[in-house]
PDB file of N, CA and C in Angstrom:
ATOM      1  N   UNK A   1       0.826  -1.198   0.000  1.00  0.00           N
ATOM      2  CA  UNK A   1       0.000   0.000   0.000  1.00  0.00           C
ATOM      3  C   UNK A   1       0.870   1.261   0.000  1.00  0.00           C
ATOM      4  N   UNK A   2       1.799   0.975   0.758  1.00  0.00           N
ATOM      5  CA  UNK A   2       2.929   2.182   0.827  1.00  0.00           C
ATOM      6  C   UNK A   2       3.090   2.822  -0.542  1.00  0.00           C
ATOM      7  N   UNK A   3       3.861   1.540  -1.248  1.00  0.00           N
ATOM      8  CA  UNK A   3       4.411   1.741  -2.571  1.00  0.00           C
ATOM      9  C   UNK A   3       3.411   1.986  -3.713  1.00  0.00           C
ATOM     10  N   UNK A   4       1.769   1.928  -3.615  1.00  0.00           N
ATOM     11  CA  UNK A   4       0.915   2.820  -4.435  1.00  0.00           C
ATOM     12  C   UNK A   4       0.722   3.675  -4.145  1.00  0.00           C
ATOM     13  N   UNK A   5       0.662   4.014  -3.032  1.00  0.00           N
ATOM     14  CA  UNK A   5       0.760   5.701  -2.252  1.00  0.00           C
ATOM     15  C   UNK A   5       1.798   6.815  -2.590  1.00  0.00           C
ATOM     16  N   UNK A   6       3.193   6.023  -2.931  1.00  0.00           N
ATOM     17  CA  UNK A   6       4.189   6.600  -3.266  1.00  0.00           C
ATOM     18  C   UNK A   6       4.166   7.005  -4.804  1.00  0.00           C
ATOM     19  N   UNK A   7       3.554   5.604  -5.574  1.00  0.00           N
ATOM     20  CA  UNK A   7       3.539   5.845  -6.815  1.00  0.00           C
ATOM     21  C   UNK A   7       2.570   7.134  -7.399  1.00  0.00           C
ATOM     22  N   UNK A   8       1.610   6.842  -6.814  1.00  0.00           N
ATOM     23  CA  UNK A   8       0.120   7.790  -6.925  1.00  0.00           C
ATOM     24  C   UNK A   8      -0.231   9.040  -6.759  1.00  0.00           C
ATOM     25  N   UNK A   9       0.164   8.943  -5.265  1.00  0.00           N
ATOM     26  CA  UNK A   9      -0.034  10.548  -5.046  1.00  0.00           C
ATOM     27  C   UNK A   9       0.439  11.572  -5.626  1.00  0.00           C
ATOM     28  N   UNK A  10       1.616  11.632  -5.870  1.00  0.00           N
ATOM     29  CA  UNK A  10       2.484  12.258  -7.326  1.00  0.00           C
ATOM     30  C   UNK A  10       1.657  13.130  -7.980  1.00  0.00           C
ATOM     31  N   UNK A  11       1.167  11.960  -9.062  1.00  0.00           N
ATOM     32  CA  UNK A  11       0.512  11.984  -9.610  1.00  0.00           C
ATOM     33  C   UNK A  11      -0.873  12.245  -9.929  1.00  0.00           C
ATOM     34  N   UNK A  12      -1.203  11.996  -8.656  1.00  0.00           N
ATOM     35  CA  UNK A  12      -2.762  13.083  -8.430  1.00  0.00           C
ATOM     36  C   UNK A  12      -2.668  14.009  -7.946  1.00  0.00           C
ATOM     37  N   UNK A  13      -1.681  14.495  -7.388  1.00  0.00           N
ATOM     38  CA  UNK A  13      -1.701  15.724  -7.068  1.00  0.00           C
ATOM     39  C   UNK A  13      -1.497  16.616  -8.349  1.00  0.00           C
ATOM     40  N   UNK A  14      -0.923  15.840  -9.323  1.00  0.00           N
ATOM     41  CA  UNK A  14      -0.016  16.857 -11.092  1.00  0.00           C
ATOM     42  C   UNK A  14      -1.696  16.868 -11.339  1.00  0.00           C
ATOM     43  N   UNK A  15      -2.498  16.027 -11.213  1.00  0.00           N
ATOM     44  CA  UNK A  15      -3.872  16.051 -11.799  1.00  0.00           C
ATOM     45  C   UNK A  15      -4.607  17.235 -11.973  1.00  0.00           C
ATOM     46  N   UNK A  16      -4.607  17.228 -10.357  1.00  0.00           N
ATOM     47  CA  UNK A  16      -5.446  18.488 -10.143  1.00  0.00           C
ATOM     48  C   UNK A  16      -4.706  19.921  -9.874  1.00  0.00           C
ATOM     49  N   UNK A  17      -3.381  20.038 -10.833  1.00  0.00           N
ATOM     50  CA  UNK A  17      -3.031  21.306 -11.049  1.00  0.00           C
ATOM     51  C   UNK A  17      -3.516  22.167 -11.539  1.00  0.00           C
ATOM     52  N   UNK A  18      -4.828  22.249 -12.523  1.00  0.00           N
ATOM     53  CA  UNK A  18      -5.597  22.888 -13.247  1.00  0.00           C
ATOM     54  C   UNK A  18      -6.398  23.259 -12.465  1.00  0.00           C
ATOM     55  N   UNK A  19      -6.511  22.743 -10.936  1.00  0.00           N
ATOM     56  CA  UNK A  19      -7.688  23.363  -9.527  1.00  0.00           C
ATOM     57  C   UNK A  19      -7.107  23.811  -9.135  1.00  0.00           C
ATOM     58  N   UNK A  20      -5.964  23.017  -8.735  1.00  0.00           N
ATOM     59  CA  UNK A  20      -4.849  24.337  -7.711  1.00  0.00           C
ATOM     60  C   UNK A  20      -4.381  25.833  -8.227  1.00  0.00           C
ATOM     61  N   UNK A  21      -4.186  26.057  -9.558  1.00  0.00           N
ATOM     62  CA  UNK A  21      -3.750  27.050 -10.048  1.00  0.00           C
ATOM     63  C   UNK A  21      -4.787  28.540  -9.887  1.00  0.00           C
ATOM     64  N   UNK A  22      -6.134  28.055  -9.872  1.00  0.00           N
ATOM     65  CA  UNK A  22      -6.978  29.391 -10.238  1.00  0.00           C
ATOM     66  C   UNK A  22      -7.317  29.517  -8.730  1.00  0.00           C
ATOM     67  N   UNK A  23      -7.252  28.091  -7.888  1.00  0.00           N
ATOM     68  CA  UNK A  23      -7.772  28.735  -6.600  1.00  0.00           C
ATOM     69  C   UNK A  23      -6.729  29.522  -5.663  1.00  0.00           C
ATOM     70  N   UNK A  24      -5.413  28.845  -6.067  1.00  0.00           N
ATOM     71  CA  UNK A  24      -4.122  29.988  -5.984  1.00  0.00           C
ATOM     72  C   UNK A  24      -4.456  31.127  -6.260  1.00  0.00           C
ATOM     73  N   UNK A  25      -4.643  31.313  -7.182  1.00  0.00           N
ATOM     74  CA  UNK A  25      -4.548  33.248  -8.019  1.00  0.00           C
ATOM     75  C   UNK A  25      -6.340  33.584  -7.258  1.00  0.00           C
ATOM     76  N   UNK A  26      -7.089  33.127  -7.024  1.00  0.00           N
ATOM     77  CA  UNK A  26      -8.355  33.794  -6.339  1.00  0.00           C
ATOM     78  C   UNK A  26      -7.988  34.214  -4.859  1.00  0.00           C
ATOM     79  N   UNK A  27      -7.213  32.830  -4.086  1.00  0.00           N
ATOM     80  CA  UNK A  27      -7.185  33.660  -2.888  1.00  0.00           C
ATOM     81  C   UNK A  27      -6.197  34.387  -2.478  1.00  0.00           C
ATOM     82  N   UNK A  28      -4.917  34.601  -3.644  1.00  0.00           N
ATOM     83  CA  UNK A  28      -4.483  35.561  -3.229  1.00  0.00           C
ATOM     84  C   UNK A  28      -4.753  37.283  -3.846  1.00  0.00           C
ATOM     85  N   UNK A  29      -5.669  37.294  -4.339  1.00  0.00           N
ATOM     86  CA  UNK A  29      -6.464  38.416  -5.073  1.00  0.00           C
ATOM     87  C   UNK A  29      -7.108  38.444  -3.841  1.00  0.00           C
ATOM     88  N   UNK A  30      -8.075  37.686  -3.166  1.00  0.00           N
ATOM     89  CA  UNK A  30      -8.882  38.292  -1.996  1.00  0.00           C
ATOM     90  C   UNK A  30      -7.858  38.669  -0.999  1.00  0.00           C
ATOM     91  N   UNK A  31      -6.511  38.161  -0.693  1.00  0.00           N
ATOM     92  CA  UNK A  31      -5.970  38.788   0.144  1.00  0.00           C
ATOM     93  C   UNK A  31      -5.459  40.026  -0.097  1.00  0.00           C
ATOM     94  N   UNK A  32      -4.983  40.199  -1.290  1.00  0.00           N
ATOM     95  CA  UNK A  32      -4.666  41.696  -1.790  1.00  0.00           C
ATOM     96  C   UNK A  32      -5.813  42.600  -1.617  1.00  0.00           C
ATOM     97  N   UNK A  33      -7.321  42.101  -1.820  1.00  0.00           N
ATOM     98  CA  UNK A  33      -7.982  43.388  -1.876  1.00  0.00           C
ATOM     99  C   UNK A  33      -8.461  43.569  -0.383  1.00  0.00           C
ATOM    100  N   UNK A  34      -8.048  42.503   0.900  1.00  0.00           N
ATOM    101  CA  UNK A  34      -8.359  43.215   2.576  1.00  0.00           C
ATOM    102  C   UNK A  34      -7.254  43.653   2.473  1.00  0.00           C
ATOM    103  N   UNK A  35      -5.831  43.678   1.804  1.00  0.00           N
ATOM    104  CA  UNK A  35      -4.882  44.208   2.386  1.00  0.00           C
ATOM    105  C   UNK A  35      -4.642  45.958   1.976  1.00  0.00           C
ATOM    106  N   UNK A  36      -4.498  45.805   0.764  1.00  0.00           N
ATOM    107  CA  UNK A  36      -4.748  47.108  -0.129  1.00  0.00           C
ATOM    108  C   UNK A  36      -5.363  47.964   0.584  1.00  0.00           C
ATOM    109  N   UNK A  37      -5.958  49.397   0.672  1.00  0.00           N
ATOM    110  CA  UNK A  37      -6.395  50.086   0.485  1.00  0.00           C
ATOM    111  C   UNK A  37      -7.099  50.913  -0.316  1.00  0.00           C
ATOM    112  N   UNK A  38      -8.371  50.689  -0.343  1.00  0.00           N
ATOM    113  CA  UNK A  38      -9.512  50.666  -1.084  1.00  0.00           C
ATOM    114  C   UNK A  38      -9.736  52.045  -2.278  1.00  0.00           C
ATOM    115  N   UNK A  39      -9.271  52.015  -3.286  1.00  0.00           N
ATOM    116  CA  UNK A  39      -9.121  53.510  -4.061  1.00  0.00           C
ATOM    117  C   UNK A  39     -10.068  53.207  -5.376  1.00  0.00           C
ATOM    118  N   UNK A  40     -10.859  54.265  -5.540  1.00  0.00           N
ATOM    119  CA  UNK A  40     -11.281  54.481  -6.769  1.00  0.00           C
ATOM    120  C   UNK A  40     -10.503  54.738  -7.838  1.00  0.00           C
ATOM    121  N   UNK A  41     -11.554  54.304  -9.152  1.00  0.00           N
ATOM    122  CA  UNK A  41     -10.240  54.242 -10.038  1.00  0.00           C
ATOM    123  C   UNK A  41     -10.544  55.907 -10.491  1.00  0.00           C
ATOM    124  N   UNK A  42      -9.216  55.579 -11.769  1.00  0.00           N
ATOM    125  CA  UNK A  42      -9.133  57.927 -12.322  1.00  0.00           C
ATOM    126  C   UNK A  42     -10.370  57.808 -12.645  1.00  0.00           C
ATOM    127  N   UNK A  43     -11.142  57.405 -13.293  1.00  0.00           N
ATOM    128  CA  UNK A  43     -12.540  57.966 -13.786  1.00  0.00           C
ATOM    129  C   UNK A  43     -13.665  58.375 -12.294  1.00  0.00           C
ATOM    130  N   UNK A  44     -13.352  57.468 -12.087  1.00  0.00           N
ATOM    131  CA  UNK A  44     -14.555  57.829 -10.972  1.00  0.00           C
ATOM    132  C   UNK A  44     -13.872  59.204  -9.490  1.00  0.00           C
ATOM    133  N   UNK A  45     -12.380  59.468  -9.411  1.00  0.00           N
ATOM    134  CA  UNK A  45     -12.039  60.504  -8.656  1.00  0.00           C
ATOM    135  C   UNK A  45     -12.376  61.857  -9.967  1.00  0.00           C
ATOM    136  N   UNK A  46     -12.096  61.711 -11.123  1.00  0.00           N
ATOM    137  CA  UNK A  46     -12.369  62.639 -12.069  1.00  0.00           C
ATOM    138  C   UNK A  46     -14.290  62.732 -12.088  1.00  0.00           C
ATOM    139  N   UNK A  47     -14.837  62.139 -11.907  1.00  0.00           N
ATOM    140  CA  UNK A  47     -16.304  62.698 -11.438  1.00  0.00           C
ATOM    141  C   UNK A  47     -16.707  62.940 -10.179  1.00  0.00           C
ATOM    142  N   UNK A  48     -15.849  62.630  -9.475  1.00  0.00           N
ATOM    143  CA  UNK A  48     -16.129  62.987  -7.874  1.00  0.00           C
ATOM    144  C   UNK A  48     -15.615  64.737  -7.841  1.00  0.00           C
ATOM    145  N   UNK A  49     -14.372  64.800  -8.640  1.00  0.00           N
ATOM    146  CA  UNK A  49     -13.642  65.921  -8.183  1.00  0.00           C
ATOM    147  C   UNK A  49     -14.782  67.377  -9.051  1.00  0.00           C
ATOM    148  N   UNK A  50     -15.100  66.966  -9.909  1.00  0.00           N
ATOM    149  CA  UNK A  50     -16.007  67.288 -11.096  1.00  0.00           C
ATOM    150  C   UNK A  50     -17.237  67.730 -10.119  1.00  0.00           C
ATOM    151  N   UNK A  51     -17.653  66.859  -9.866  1.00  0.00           N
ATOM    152  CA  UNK A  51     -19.318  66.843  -9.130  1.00  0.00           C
ATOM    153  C   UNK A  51     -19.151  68.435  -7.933  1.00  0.00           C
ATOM    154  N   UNK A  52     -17.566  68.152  -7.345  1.00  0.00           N
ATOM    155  CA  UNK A  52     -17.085  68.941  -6.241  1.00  0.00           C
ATOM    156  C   UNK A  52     -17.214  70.270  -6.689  1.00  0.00           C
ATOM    157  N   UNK A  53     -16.507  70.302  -7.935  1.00  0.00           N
ATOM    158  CA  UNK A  53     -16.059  71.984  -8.268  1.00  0.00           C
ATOM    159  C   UNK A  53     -17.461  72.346  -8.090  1.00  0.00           C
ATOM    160  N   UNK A  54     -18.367  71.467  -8.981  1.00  0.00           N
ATOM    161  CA  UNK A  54     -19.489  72.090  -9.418  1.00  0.00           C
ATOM    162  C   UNK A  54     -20.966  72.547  -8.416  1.00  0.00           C
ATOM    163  N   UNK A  55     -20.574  71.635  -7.677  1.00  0.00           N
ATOM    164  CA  UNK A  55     -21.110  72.109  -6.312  1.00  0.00           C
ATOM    165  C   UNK A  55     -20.894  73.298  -5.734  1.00  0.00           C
ATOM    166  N   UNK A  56     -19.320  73.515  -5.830  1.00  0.00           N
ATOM    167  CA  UNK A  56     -18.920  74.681  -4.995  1.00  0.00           C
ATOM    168  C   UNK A  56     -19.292  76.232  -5.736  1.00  0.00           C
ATOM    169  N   UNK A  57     -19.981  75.994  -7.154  1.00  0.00           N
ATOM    170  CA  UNK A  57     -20.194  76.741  -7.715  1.00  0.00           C
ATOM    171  C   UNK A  57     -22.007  77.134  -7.347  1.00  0.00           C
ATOM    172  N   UNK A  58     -22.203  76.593  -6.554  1.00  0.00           N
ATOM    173  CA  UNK A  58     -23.648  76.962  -6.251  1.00  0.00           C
ATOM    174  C   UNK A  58     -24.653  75.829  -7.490  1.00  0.00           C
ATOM    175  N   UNK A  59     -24.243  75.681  -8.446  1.00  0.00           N
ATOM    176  CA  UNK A  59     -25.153  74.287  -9.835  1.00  0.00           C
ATOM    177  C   UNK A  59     -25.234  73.286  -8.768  1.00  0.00           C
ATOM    178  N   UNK A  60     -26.650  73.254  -9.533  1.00  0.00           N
ATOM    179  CA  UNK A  60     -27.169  71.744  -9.155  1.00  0.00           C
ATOM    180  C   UNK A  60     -26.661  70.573 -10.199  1.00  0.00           C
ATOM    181  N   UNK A  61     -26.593  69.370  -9.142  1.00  0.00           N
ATOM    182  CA  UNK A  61     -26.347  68.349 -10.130  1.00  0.00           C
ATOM    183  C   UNK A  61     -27.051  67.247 -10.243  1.00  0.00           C
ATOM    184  N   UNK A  62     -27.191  66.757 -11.066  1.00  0.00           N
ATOM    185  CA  UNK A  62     -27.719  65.506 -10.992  1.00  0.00           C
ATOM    186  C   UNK A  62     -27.256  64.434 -10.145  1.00  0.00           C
ATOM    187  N   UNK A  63     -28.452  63.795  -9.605  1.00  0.00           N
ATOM    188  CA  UNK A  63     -27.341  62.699  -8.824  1.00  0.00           C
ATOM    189  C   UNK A  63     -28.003  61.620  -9.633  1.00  0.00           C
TER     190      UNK A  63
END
């Protein structure tokens, strides 16, 4: 039993490299995004900053 264990496992583990690989790259994407610090991207600070001026100008805006 040893020596199919030895032979085998190997080999099932090479199997399911095509599982291991994406669940690799998912959880370390979820750890990057608790670790990170949470930023909008340029488009959306370029309508925030936008929305701002225009506020400060007394215009109404749409929300």
């Amino acid at each position: 039993m040893k020596e199919a264990l030895e032979a085998l496992l190997p080999m099932y583990l090479f199997m399911l490299l095509p599982i291991w690989i994406p669940l690799i790259a998912v959880t370390f994407g979820a750890v990057l995004d608790v670790v990170r610090p949470r930023r909008s991207a340029p488009p959306g600070r370029r309508v925030a900053g936008k929305r701002a001026r225009t506020a400060s100008y007394g215009l109404a805006t749409a929300e």
